[in-house]
Each structure stands twice: as structure tokens, then as C-alpha cells.
Protein backbone atom coordinates (compact mmCIF):
# COMPACT_ATOMS: atom_id res chain seq x y z
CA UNK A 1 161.67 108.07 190.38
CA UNK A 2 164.09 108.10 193.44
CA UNK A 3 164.99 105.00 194.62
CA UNK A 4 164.43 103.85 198.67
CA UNK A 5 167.29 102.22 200.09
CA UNK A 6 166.87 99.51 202.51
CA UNK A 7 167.68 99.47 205.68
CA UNK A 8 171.23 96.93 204.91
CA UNK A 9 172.28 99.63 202.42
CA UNK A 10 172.51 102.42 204.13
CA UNK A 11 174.47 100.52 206.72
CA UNK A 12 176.71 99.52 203.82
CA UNK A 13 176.78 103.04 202.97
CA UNK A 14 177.73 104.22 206.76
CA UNK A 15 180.42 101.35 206.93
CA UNK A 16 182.20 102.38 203.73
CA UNK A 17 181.58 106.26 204.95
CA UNK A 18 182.24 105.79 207.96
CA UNK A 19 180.08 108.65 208.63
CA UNK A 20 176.22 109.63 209.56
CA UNK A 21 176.70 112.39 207.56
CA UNK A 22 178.40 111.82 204.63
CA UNK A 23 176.56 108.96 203.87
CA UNK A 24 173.46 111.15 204.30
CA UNK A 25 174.96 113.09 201.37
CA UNK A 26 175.81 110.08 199.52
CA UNK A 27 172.26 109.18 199.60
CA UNK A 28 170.03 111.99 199.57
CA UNK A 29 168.44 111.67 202.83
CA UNK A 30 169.10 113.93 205.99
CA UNK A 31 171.55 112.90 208.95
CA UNK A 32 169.17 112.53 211.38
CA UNK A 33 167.26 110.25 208.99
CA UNK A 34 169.85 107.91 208.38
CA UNK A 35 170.45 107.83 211.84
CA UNK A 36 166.70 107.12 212.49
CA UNK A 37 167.20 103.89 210.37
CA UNK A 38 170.50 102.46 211.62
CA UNK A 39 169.01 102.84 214.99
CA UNK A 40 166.08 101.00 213.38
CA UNK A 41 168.14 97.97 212.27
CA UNK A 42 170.20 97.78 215.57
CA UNK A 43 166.91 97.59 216.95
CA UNK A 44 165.64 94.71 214.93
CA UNK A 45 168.66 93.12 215.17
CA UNK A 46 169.04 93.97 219.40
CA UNK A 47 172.61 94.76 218.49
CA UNK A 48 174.90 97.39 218.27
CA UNK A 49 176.13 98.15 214.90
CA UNK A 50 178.64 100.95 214.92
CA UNK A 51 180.15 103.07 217.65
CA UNK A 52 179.36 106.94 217.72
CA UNK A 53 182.92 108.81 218.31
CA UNK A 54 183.46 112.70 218.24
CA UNK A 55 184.12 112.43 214.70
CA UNK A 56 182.07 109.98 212.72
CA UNK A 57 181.53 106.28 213.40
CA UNK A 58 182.66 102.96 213.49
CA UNK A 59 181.76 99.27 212.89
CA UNK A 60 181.54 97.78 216.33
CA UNK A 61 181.57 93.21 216.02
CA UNK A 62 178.50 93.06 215.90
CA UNK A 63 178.79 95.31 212.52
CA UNK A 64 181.83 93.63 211.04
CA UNK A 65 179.99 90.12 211.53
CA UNK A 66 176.35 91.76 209.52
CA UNK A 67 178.69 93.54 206.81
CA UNK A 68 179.16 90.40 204.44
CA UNK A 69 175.57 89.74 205.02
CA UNK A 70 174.44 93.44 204.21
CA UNK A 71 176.53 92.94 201.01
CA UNK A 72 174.54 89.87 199.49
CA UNK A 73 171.02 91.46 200.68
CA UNK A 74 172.27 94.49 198.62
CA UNK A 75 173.25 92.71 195.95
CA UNK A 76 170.16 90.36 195.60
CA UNK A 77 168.19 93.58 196.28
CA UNK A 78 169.99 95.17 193.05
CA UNK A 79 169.45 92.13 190.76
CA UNK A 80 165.58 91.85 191.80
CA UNK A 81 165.37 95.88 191.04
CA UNK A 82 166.92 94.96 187.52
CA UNK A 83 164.44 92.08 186.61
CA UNK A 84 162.11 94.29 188.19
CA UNK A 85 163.06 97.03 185.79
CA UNK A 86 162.77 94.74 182.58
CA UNK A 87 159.56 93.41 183.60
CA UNK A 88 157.98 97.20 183.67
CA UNK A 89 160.11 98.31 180.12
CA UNK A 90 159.31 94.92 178.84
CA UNK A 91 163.29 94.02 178.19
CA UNK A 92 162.72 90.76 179.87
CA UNK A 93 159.90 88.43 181.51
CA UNK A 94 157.81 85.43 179.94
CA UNK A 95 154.54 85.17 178.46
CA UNK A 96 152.77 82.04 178.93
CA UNK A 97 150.02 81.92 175.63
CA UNK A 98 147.76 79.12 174.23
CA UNK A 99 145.21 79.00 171.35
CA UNK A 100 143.24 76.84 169.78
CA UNK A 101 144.30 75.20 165.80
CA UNK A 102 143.00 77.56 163.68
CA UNK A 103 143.96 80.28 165.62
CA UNK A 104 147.64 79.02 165.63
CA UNK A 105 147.23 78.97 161.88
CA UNK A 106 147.14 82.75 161.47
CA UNK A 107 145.88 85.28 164.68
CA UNK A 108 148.67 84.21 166.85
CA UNK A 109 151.93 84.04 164.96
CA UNK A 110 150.88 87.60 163.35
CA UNK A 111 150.10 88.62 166.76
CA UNK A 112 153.27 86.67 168.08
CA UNK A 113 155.75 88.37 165.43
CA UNK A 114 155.01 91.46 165.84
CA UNK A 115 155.01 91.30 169.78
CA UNK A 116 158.58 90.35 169.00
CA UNK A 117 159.87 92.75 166.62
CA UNK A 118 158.89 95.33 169.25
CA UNK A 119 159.85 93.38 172.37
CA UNK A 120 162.17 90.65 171.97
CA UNK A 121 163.78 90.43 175.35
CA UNK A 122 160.34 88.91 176.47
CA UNK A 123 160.62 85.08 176.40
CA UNK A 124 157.24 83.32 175.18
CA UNK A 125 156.29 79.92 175.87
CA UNK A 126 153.41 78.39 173.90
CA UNK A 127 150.83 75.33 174.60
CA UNK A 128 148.28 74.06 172.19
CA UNK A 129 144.71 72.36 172.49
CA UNK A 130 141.51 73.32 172.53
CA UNK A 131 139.77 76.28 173.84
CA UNK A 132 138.57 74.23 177.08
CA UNK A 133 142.23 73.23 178.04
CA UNK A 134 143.17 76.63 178.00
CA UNK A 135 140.66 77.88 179.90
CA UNK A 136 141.21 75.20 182.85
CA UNK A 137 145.06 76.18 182.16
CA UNK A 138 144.19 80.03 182.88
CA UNK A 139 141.58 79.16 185.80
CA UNK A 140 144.99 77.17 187.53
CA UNK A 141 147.21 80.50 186.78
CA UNK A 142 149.28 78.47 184.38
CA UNK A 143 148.77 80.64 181.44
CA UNK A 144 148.76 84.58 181.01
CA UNK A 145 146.83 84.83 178.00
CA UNK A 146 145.16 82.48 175.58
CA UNK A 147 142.82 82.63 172.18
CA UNK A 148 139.75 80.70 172.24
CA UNK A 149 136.55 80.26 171.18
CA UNK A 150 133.38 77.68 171.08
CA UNK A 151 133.48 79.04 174.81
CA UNK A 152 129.30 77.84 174.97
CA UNK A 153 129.20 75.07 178.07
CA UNK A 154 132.50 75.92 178.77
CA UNK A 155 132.95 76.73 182.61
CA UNK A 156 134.66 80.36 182.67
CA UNK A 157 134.98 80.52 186.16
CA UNK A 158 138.54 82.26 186.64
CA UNK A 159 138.58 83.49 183.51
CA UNK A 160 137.69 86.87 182.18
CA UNK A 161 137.08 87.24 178.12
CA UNK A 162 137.82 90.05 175.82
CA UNK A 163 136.64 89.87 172.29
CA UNK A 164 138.43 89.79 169.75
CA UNK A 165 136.84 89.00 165.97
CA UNK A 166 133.48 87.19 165.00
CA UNK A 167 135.16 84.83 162.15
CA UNK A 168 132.69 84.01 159.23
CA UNK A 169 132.87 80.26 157.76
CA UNK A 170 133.98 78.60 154.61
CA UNK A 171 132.88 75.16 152.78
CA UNK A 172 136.13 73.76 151.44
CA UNK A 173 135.18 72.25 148.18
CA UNK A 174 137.51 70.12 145.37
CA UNK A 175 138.58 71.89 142.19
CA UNK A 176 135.69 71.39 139.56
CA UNK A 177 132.83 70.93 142.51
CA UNK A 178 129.41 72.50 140.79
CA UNK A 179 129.34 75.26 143.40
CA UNK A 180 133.40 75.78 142.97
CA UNK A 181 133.78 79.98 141.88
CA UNK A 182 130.51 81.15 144.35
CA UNK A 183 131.04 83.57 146.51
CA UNK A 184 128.93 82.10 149.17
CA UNK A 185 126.67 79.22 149.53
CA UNK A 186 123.57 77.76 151.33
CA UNK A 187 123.79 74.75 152.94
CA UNK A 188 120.63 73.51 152.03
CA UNK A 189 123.01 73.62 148.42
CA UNK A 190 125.12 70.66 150.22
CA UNK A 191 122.42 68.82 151.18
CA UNK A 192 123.34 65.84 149.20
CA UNK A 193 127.21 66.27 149.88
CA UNK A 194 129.26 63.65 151.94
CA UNK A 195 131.43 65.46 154.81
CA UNK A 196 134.34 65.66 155.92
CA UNK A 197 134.53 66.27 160.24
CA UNK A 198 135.99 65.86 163.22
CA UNK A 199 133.52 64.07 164.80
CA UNK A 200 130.21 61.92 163.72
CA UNK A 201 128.09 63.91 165.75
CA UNK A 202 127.28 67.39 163.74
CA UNK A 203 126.84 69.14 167.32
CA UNK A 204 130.06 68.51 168.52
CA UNK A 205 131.81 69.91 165.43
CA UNK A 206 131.68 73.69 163.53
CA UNK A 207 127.89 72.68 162.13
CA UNK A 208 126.57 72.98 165.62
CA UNK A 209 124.18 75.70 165.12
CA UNK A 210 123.16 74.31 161.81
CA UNK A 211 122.55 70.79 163.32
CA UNK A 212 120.59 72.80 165.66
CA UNK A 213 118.19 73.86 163.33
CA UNK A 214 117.62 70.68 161.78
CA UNK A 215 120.44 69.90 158.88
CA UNK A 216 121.88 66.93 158.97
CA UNK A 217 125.51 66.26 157.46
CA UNK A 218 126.35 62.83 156.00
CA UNK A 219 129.19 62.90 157.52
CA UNK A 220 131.47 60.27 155.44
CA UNK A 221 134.64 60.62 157.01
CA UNK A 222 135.82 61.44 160.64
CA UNK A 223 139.47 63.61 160.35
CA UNK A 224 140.79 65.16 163.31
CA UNK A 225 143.37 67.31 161.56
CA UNK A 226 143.12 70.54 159.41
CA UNK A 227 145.80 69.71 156.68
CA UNK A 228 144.34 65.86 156.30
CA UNK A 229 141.08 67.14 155.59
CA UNK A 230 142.14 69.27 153.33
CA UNK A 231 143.47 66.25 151.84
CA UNK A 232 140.47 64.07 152.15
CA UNK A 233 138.63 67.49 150.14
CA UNK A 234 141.00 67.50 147.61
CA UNK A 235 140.44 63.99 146.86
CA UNK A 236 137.18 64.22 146.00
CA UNK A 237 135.78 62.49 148.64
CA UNK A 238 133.52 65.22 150.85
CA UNK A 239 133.41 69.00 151.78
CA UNK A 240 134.54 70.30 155.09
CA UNK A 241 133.86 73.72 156.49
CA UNK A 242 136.70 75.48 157.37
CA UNK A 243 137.02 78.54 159.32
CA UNK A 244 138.46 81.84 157.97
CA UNK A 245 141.24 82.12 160.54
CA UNK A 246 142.59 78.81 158.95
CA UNK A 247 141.45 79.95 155.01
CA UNK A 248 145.57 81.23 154.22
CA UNK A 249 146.88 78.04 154.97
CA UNK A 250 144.22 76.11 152.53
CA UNK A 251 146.42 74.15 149.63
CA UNK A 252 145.89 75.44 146.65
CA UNK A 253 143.51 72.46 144.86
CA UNK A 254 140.68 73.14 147.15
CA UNK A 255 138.15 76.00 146.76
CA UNK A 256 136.26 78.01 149.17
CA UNK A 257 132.81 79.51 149.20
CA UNK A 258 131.51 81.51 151.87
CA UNK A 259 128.56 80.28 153.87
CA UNK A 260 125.94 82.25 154.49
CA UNK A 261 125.53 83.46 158.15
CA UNK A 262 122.20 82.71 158.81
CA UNK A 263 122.76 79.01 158.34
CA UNK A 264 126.46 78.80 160.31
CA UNK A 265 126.90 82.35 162.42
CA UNK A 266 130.24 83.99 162.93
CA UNK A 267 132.29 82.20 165.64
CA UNK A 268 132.99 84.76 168.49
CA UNK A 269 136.89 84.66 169.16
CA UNK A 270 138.30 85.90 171.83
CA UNK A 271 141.79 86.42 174.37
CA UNK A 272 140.65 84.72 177.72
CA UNK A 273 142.77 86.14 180.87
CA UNK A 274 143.21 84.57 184.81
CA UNK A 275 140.01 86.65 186.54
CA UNK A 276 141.07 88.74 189.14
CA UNK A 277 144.85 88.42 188.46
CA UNK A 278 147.25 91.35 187.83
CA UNK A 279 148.40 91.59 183.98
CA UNK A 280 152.20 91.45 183.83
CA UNK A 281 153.22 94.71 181.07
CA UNK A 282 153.62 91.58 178.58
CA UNK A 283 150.01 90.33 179.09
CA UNK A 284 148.85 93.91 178.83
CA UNK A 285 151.16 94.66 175.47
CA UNK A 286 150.50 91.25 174.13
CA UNK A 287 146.42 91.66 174.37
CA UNK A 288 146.61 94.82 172.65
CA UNK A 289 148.48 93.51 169.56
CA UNK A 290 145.93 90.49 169.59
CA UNK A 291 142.88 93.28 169.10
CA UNK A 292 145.17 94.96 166.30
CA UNK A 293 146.44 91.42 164.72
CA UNK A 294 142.74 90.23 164.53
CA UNK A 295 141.22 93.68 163.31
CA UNK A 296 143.83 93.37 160.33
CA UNK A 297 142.78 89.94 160.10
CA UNK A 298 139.68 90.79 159.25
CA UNK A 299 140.51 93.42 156.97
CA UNK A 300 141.92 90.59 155.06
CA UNK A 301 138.95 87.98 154.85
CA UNK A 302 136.82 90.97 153.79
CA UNK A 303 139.16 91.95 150.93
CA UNK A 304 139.86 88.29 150.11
């Protein structure tokens, strides 16, 4: 693509030519069109720039006293064209991503690696919470791109989704549990089980739906984080469900059965971008290895 000089460079290029016509060669535009834009800038600037003798030109004050300035607009002009440059080839620029926990557990750093094996001049910076901090984040235009789910009475305004993976759930259950070594489970089975959650109240937690249609937890515990109530399983002391985005990172004295979908659907997951907003190439690049990370995902939990 040829690039347009500005109106300061092909002064520069005049000054240092000292010629309409040579610096029309220089350049690759006609005389009379470089002429056409010095006479623009002298205009603009309601001064005259160079005098026109019999044989070529020179600066006049007026020129010698825009000439350092000309230099740093061509300069800045050159570095903005570089950034500019690594933005479009993706050899520079930031991405600005969040996700939710379990997502951070396994869809975004195999999405995150290899975005950077293939593009490693792009600097990331990451921010974690739940799916209803991101989405005020994106809604503000302080993220690019960010996994989340559990989007239901969520506002989405600003925000445009793109699906990525419905993500089937596990019970976590201690080695030796009666239902430890089945494939998948009812939870009308755990009906007499003590829980592990995040919160007392079933319909804030992953049990929503389920609480919905009338089961009831008894929800011993209250644990915020993933990894202490895995602990809290292991123990003995309740079951948790677990989704399967988080099911690689389970420690290995806790066993998982699958829960059957018609008593706790599949949790739509999905990459949330700024509505109306112009992807940067990195948003665009990095949402297409988020569709391929979570389709291999899910190649995984199927063959698991």
C-alpha cells in the first residue's frame, strides 16, 4: 500500500531537495502536485515557505523557522505509523481480558498460551471477578474481551455476547462416597447429603435451576473458594458441584460424577465484547482462539 505523505514532509522533502521537482521524484507524486500542497501549507500557515528562483527553490525565514518543527511532526508521524503497523500485524498492542474462576482454571490460560506462542509482541493484562464485574468493566470500555457466564439478571447493556461452550456439571464427592465410580448421578441420589457452597441460599449458587424446581441442599458449609472446597470434600464433610471447566484442577482424593442435565443444565459460557466498539486485530485474534480453546475443551470433558 503506498504511503501519503503529509503536508510537513513533503516540505521536508523540498527543503532537503531543494527542488519542486526532484522531490516530486523522490516521492512519487507529480510536480505540480507537490506544488499544489506546499502552496496548501503556506496557505494554512499565511506564510511564505520557500522562494521560487529560475532554478529550483529555496527556504525563505519563514521556512527555516517551520523546518525543526516539520522534523518532529515527521518524526512523531513515523513512530505513530510504526505502532500503527504492529497493531494491524499484531507485533505489538495490549489486550485487556477478564474471566470468571473457573474459567481462569482452564479456558483462558489454554486460550492465553496459545495467543502467545503465535503473537507474543502483544502485551496482555488480566483482571479477575465475577462475570458481572466484567461486564460493567466492558460496558465502561475498560476491557476488550472477557469470559463469563451466569449472565441471567445481568444488565448487558454495552455488551455484545458470543458463545462459546455449554459446560455440563460435576458433584465432587470424597474417596469411598457410595456413589464414588458412577458416571453420572441424580440429585434426588444426594438428597440426604450435606453441601458444600458458596452461599446459604441454593439460588444464588450453581444449584439455581435445581433450587428452582424444588430441591433443597443442606447446605452445611459456606466456602467461597474452589481449592478449599475441595478441601472441605475431601474431608468428608459434604459434596460440592463443581463445574467441568474447573474438573483438571480437582486434587486427586476427590471423585467426580456427572450430573444429569435435566436436574442442573449446561452453563452457557461465553466471550462478552464492548457493543458497538471497533475490535483491535488482538480482540479479533484473541476471540477466535477462545472458540478453538473451548471447542478442544470440550473435546476433553467428553473423552474424560
Amino acid at each position: 500500500m503506498p504511503v501519503t505523505h503529509s503536508l510537513y514532509e513533503v516540505f521536508l522533502r523540498v527543503a532537503a531537495d531543494r527542488s519542486f521537482t526532484s522531490a516530486a521524484a523522490s516521492l512519487g507524486y507529480t510536480q505540480s502536485a507537490v506544488s499544489r500542497q506546499v502552496q496548501s501549507l503556506e496557505t494554512e500557515l499565511g506564510a511564505r515557505l520557500f522562494d521560487r528562483l529560475p532554478r529550483g527553490v529555496r527556504l525563505t525565514e519563514a521556512g527555516r523557522v517551520l523546518l525543526p518543527h516539520a522534523e518532529a511532526v515527521r518524526d512523531r508521524l513515523t513512530a505513530a505509523r510504526a505502532e500503527l503497523d504492529a497493531l494491524r500485524t499484531l507485533d505489538g498492542g495490549l489486550l485487556r481480558i477478564g474471566a470468571f474462576a473457573t474459567a481462569d482454571a482452564a479456558l483462558l490460560p489454554r486460550a492465553l498460551a496459545a495467543f502467545r506462542a503465535l503473537r507474543p509482541g502483544v502485551s496482555v493484562a488480566r483482571t479477575e471477578g465475577p462475570s458481572a464485574k466484567h461486564l460493567r468493566l466492558l460496558a465502561a470500555g475498560d476491557l476488550d474481551v472477557a469470559v463469563v457466564s451466569d449472565t441471567a439478571g445481568q444488565s448487558l447493556d454495552g455488551c455484545t455476547l458470543h458463545h462459546l461452550l455449554d459446560e455440563p456439571m460435576y458433584v465432587a464427592l470424597p474417596q469411598g462416597h457410595r456413589l464414588a465410580g458412577r458416571g453420572e448421578v441424580r440429585l434426588s441420589e444426594l438428597a440426604d447429603e450435606e453441601w458444600v457452597a458458596g452461599s446459604a441460599r441454593p439460588e444464588d449458587t450453581l444449584l439455581r435451576s435445581a433450587a428452582e424446581a424444588g430441591f433443597r441442599p443442606r447446605t452445611a458449609y459456606v466456602v467461597q473458594d474452589w481449592i478449599a472446597k475441595q478441601g472441605f470434600v475431601a474431608a468428608g464433610l459434604g459434596v460440592t458441584l463443581l463445574p467441568a471447566l474447573a474438573a483438571d484442577s480437582v486434587r486427586a482424593d476427590i471423585t467426580l460424577a456427572g450430573v444429569h442435565p435435566e436436574d442442573v443444565p449446561r452453563r452457557a459460557v461465553y466471550a462478552a465484547t464492548p457493543r458497538g466498539l471497533t475490535h483491535s486485530p488482538a480482540t479479533s485474534a484473541f476471540l477466535a482462539q477462545l472458540r478453538r480453546s473451548a471447542r478442544e475443551l470440550m473435546d476433553d470433558v467428553a473423552a474424560r
